[in-house]
Protein backbone atom coordinates (compact mmCIF):
# COMPACT_ATOMS: atom_id res chain seq x y z
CA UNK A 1 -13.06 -95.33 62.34
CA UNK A 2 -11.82 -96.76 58.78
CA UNK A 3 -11.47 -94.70 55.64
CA UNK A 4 -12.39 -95.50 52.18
CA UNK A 5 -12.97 -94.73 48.43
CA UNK A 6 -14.72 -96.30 46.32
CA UNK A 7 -13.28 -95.67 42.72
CA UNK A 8 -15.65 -95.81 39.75
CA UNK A 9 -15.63 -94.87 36.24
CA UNK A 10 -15.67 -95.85 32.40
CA UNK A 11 -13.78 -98.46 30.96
CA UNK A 12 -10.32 -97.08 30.41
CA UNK A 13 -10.54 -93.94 32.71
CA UNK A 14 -7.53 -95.46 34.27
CA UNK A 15 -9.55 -96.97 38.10
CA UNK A 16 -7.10 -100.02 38.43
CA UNK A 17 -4.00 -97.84 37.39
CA UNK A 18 -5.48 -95.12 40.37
CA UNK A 19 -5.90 -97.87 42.69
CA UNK A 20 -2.26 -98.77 42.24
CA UNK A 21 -0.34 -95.41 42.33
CA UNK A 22 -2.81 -94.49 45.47
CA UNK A 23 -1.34 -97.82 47.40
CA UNK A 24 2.09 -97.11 46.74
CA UNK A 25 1.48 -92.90 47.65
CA UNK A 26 -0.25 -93.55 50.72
CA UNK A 27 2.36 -96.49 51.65
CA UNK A 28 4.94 -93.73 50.85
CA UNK A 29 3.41 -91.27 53.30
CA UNK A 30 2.71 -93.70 56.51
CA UNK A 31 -0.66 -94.81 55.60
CA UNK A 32 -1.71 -98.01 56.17
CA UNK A 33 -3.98 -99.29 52.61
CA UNK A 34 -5.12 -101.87 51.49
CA UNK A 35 -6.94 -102.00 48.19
CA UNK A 36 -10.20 -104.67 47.25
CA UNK A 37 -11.10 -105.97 43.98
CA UNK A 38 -14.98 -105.44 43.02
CA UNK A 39 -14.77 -106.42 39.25
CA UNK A 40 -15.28 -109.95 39.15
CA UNK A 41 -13.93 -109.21 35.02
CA UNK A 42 -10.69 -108.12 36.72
CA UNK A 43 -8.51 -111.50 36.75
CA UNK A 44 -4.88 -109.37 36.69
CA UNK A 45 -4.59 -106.77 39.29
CA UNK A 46 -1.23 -104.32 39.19
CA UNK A 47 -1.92 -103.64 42.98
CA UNK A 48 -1.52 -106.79 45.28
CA UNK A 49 -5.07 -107.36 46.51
CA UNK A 50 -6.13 -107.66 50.10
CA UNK A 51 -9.60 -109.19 48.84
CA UNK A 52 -10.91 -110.20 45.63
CA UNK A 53 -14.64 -110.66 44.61
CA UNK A 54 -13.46 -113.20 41.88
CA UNK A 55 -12.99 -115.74 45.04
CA UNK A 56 -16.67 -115.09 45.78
CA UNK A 57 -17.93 -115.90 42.26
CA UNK A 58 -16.49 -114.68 38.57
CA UNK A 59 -17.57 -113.62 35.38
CA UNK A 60 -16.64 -117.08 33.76
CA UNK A 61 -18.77 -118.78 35.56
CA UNK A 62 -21.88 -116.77 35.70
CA UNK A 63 -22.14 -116.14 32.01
CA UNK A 64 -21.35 -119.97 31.29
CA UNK A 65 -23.81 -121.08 34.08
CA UNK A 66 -26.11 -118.31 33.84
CA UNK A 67 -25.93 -117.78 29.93
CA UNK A 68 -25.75 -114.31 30.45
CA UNK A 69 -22.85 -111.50 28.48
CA UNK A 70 -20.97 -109.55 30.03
CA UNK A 71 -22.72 -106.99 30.95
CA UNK A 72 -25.12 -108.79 32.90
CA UNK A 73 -22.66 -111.20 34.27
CA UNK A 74 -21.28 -108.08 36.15
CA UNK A 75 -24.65 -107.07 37.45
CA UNK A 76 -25.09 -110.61 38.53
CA UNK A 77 -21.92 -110.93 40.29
CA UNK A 78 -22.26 -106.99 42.35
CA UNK A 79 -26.50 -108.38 43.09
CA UNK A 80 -24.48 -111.80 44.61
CA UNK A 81 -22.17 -109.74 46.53
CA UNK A 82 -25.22 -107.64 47.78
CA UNK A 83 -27.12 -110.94 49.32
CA UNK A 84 -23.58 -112.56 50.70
CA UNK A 85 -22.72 -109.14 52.99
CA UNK A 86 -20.87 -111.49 55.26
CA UNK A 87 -18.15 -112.28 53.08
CA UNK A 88 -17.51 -108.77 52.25
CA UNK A 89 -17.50 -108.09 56.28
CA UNK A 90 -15.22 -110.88 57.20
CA UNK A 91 -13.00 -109.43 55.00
CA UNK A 92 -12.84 -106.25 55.84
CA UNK A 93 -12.83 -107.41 59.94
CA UNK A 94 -9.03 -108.73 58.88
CA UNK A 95 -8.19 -105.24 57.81
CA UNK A 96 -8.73 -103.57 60.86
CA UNK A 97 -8.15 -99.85 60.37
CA UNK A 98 -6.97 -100.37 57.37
CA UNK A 99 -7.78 -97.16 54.74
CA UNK A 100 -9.87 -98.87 51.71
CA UNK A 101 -9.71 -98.43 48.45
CA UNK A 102 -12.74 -100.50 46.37
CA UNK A 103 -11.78 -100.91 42.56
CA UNK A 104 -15.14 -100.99 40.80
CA UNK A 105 -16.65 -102.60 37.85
CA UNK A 106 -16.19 -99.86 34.62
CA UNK A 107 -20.42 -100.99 34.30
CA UNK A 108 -21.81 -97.01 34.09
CA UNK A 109 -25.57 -98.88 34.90
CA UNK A 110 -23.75 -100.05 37.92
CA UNK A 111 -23.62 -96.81 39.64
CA UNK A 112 -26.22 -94.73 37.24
CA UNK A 113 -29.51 -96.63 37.71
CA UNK A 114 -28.83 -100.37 39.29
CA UNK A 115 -29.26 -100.29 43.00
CA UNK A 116 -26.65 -103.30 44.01
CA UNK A 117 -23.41 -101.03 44.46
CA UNK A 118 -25.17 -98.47 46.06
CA UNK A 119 -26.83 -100.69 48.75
CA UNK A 120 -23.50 -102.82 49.61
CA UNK A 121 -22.05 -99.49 50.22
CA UNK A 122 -24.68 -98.04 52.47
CA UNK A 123 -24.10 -101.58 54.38
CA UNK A 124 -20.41 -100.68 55.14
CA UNK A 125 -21.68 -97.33 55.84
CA UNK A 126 -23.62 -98.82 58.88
CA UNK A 127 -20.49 -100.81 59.89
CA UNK A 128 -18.75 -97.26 60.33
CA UNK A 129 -16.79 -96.39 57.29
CA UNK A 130 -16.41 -93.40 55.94
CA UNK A 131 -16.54 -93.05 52.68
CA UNK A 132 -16.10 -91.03 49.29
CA UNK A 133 -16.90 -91.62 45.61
CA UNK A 134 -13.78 -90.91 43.74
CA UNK A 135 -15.45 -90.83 40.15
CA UNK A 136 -12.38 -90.80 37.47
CA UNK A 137 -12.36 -89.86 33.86
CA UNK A 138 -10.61 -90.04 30.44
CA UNK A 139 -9.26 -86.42 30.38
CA UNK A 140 -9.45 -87.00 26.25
CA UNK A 141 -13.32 -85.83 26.76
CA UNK A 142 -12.30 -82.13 27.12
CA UNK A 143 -11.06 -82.63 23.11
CA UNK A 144 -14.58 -83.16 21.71
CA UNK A 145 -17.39 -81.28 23.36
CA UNK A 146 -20.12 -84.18 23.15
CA UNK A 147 -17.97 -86.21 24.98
CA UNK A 148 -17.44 -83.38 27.19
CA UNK A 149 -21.04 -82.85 28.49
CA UNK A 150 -21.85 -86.80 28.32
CA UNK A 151 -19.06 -86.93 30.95
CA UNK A 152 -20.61 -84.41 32.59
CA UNK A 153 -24.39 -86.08 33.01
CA UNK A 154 -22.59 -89.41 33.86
CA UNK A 155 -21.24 -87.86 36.95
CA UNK A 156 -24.25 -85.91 37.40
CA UNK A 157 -26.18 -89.14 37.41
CA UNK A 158 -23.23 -91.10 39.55
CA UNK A 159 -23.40 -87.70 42.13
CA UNK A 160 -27.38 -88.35 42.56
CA UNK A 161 -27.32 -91.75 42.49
CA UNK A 162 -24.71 -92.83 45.02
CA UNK A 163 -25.79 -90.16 47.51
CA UNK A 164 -22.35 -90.24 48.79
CA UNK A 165 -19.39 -87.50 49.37
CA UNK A 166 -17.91 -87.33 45.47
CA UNK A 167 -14.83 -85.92 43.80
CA UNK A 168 -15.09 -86.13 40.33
CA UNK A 169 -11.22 -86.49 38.11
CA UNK A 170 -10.14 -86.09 34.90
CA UNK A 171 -7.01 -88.37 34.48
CA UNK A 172 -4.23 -88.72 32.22
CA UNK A 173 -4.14 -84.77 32.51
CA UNK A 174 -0.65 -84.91 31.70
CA UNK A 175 -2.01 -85.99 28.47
CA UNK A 176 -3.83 -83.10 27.41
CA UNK A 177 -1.31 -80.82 25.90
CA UNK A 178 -0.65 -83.46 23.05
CA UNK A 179 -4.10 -83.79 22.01
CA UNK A 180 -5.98 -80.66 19.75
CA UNK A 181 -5.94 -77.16 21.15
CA UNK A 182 -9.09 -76.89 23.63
CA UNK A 183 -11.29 -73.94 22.72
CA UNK A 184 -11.34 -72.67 26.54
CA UNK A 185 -9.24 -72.89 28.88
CA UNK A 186 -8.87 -76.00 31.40
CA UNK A 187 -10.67 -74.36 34.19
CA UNK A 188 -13.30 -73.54 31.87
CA UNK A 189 -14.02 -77.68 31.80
CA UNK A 190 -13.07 -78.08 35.34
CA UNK A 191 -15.27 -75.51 37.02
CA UNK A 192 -18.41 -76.80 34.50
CA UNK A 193 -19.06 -73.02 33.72
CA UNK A 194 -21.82 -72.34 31.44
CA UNK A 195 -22.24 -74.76 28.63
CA UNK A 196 -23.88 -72.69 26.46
CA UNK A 197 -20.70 -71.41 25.25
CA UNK A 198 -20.22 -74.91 23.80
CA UNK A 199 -22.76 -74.61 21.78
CA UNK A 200 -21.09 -73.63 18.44
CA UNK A 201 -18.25 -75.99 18.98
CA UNK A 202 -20.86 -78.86 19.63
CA UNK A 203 -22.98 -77.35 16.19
CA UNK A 204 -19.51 -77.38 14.46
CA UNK A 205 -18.33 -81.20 15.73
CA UNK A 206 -21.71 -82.54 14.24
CA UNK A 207 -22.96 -80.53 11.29
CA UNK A 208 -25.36 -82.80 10.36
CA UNK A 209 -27.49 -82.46 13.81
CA UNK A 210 -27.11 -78.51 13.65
CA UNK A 211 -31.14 -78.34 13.57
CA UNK A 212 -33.53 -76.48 15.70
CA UNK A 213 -34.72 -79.55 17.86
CA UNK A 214 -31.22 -80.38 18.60
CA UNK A 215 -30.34 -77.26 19.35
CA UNK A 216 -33.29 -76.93 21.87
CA UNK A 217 -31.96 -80.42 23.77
CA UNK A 218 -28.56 -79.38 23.61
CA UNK A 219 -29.49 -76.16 25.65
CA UNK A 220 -31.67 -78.04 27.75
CA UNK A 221 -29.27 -80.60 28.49
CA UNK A 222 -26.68 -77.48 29.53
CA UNK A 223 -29.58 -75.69 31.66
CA UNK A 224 -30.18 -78.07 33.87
CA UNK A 225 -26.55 -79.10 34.59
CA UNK A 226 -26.36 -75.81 35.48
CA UNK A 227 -29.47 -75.22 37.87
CA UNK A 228 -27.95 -78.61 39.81
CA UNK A 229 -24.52 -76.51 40.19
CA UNK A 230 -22.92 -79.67 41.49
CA UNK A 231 -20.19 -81.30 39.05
CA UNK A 232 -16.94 -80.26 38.55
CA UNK A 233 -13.41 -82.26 38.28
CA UNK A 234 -10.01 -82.16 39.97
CA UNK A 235 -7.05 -83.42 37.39
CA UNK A 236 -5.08 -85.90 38.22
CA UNK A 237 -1.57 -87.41 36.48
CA UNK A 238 -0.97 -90.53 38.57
CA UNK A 239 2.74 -90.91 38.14
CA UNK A 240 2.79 -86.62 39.59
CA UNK A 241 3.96 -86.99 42.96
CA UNK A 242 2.41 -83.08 43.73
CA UNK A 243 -0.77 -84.19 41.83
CA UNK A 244 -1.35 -87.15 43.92
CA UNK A 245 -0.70 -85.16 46.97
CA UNK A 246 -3.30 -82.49 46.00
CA UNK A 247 -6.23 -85.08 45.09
CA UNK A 248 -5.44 -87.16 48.75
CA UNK A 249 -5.92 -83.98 49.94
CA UNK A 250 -9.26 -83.14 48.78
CA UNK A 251 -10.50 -86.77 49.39
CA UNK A 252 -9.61 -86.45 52.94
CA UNK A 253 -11.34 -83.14 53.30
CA UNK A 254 -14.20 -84.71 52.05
CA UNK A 255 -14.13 -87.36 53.50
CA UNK A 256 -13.26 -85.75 57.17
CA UNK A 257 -10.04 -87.33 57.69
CA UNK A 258 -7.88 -84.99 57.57
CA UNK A 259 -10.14 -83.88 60.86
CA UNK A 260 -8.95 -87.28 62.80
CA UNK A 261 -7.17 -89.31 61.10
CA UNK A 262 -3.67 -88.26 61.36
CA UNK A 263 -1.32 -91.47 61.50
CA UNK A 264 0.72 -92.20 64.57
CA UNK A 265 -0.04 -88.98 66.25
CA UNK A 266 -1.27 -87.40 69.68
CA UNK A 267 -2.42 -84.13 68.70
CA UNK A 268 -5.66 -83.30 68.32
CA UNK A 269 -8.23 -83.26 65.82
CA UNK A 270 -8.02 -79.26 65.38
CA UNK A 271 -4.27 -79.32 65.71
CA UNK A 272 -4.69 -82.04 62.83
CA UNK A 273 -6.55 -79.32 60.93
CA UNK A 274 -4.49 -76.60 61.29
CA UNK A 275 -1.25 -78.42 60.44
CA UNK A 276 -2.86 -79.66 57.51
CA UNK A 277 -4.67 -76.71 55.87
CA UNK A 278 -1.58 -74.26 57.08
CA UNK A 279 0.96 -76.87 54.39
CA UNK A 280 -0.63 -76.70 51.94
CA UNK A 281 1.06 -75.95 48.74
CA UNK A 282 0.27 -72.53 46.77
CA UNK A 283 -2.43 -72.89 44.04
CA UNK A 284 -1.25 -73.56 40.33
CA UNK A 285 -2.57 -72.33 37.60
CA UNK A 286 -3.69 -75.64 35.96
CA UNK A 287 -4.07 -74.31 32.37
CA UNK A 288 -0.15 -72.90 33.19
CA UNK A 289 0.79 -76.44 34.94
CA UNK A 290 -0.62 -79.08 32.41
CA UNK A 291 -0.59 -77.02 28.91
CA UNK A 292 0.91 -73.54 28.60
CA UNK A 293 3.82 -74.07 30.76
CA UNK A 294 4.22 -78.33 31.47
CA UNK A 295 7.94 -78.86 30.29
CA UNK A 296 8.95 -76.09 32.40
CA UNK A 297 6.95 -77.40 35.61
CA UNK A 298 8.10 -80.68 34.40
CA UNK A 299 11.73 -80.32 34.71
CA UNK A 300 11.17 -77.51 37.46
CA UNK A 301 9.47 -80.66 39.89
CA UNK A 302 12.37 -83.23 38.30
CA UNK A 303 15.23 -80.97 39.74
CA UNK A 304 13.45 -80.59 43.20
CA UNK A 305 12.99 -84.26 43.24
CA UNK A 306 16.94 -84.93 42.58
CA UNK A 307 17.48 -82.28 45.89
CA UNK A 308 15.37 -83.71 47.75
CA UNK A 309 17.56 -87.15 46.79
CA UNK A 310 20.43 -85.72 47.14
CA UNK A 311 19.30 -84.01 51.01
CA UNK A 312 17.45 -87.25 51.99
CA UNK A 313 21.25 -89.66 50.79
CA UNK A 314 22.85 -86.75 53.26
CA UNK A 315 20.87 -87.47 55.99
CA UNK A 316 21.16 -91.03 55.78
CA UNK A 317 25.14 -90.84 55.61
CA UNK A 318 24.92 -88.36 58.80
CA UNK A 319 23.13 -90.77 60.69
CA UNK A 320 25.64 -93.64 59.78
CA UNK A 321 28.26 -91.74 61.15
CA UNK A 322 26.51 -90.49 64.14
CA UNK A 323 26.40 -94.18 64.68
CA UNK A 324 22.02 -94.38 65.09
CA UNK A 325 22.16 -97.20 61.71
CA UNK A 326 20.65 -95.29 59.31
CA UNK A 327 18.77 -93.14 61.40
CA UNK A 328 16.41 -95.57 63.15
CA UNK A 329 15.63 -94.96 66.67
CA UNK A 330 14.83 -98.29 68.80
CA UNK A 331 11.14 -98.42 69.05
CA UNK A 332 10.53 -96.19 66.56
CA UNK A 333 9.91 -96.46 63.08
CA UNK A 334 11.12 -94.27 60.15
CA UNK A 335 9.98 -90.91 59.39
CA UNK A 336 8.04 -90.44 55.97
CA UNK A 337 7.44 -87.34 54.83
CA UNK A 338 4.50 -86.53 52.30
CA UNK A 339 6.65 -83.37 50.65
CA UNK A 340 4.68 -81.00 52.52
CA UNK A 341 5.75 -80.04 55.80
CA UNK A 342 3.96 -82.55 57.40
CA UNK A 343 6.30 -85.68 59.39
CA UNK A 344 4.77 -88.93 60.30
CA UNK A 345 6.08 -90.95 63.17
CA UNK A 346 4.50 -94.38 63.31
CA UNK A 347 5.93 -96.28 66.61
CA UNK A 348 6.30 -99.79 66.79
CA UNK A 349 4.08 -102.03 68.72
């Protein structure tokens, strides 16, 4: 049963950057990837691509043959993908078991209103993928509360719209403790708790709209985000190897991997559970991690990574001189290890 995310979001919210540190994590770990291009505006990819939509059709040529912008080029191109399934399958047939990771057009309309991504999606649904939303954003949003609660009804809107298993992200957390001092703190914008106590900070960020039917719409707007009770955002810095690790792992729940899709192993799927849930690492205080405390944590993880070095250059040096080559075993591959207790033996075929 294949795997996949689909990862959308905003211009700039970092999808293609995602798309490549998620490759190289999951290659890191055992996990066999492969990542395909949906943005037929996307002509330089930093991840190699298994398949590209630009050799089904591209921007260029729509909006020159079509005399359409940009905009509408894109919603072109993602309608031509939806009547030419069969390319799309063929590709994905080559993959095999491949897990998939679908870099999306940055188009909000695309996944807020326009039916084309939704539909292709359900298709591969049928074909028996499994699949999550993975709905990234500009973690710079937390520093001005309109942005804030726009970010907010755009995954609102993806959540309903898509009608698929979602984990909303606010990247470039790493970011965040150069930027102005946030009025709350960061679980305060993760959590989504009650917007009403942004209220004076939105009346204060746009004097000018500080009237009563503003106001109103304002607490509106925060009510019924509130009575759907179903947003709120992991953090992500993509270059963290822990932060990485903590997002796969919430995908996976999500997406009920971690219930069967362990790689190279024999156990079964509640032995896969417990292994997984039992190593996992101790909650973090994220407003300690990311703001409060980050050069600490910072050179805290830098010094574990240069033992971990240091122990994995031992090992290796062992094994040369217990003569097994660098610790290979003959019809097995090498271990990887994901940092958390949990060892992956993939055997050769």
């Amino acid at each position: 049963m294949p795997f996949g995310q689909l990862v959308l979001g905003s211009p700039g919210a970092g999808k293609s950057t995602y798309c490549d540190g998620m490759h190289q994590f999951m290659g890191a770990i055992g996990r066999q990837c492969s990542v395909i291009n949906l943005d037929p505006a996307n002509d330089h990819t930093n991840y190699p691509c298994a398949l590209d939509i630009r050799d089904l059709v591209t921007l260029e040529e729509i909006m020159a043959d079509d005399k359409l912008g940009p905009n509408g080029g894109i919603l072109y191109a993602l309608e031509e993908l939806e009547n030419n399934m069969e390319w799309l399958e063929n590709g994905l047939k080559e993959l095999g078991d491949d897990y998939v990771l679908f870099d999306c057009p940055g188009q909000v309309e695309l996944y807020t209103h326009h039916n084309s991504l939704r539909n292709i999606f359900y298709k591969l649904q049928k074909l028996g993928y499994r699949l999550v939303v993975v709905h990234l954003s500009d973690c710079f949003c937390l520093t001005q509360p309109s942005l804030y609660i726009s970010n907010v009804l755009l995954s609102l809107r993806a959540m309903l719209q898509m009608d698929l298993p979602h984990i909303n992200v606010l990247t470039k957390i790493d970011k965040i403790s150069s930027y102005d001092p946030l009025p709350f703190n960061l679980d305060y914008y993760t959590e989504v708790q009650d917007l009403r106590y942004l209220m004076p900070s939105l009346d204060a960020e746009s004097p000018a709209l500080k009237k009563g039917k503003f106001t109103k719409l304002n607490e509106a707007v925060a009510n019924m985000v509130e009575q759907f009770g179903l947003v709120s955002f992991e953090v992500l810095a993509v270059e963290n190897k822990k932060s990485m690790m903590h997002l796969l792992r919430v995908i996976d729940r999500a997406s009920g991997y971690v219930f069967g899709g362990a790689e190279g192993t024999n156990d079964t799927v509640w032995q896969v559970a417990m292994r997984n849930e039992s190593s996992l690492p101790e909650a973090v205080d994220i407003q300690e991690r990311w703001i409060d405390c980050k050069e600490e944590y910072d050179e805290m993880e830098r010094k574990e990574e240069e033992e971990q070095e240091k122990l994995r250059a031992e090992q290796a040096r062992a094994a040369e001189e217990a003569g097994l080559g660098g610790g290979s075993v003959p019809g097995v591959a090498p271990q990887f290890t994901s940092g958390s207790g949990i060892r992956v033996t993939r055997k050769k075929t």
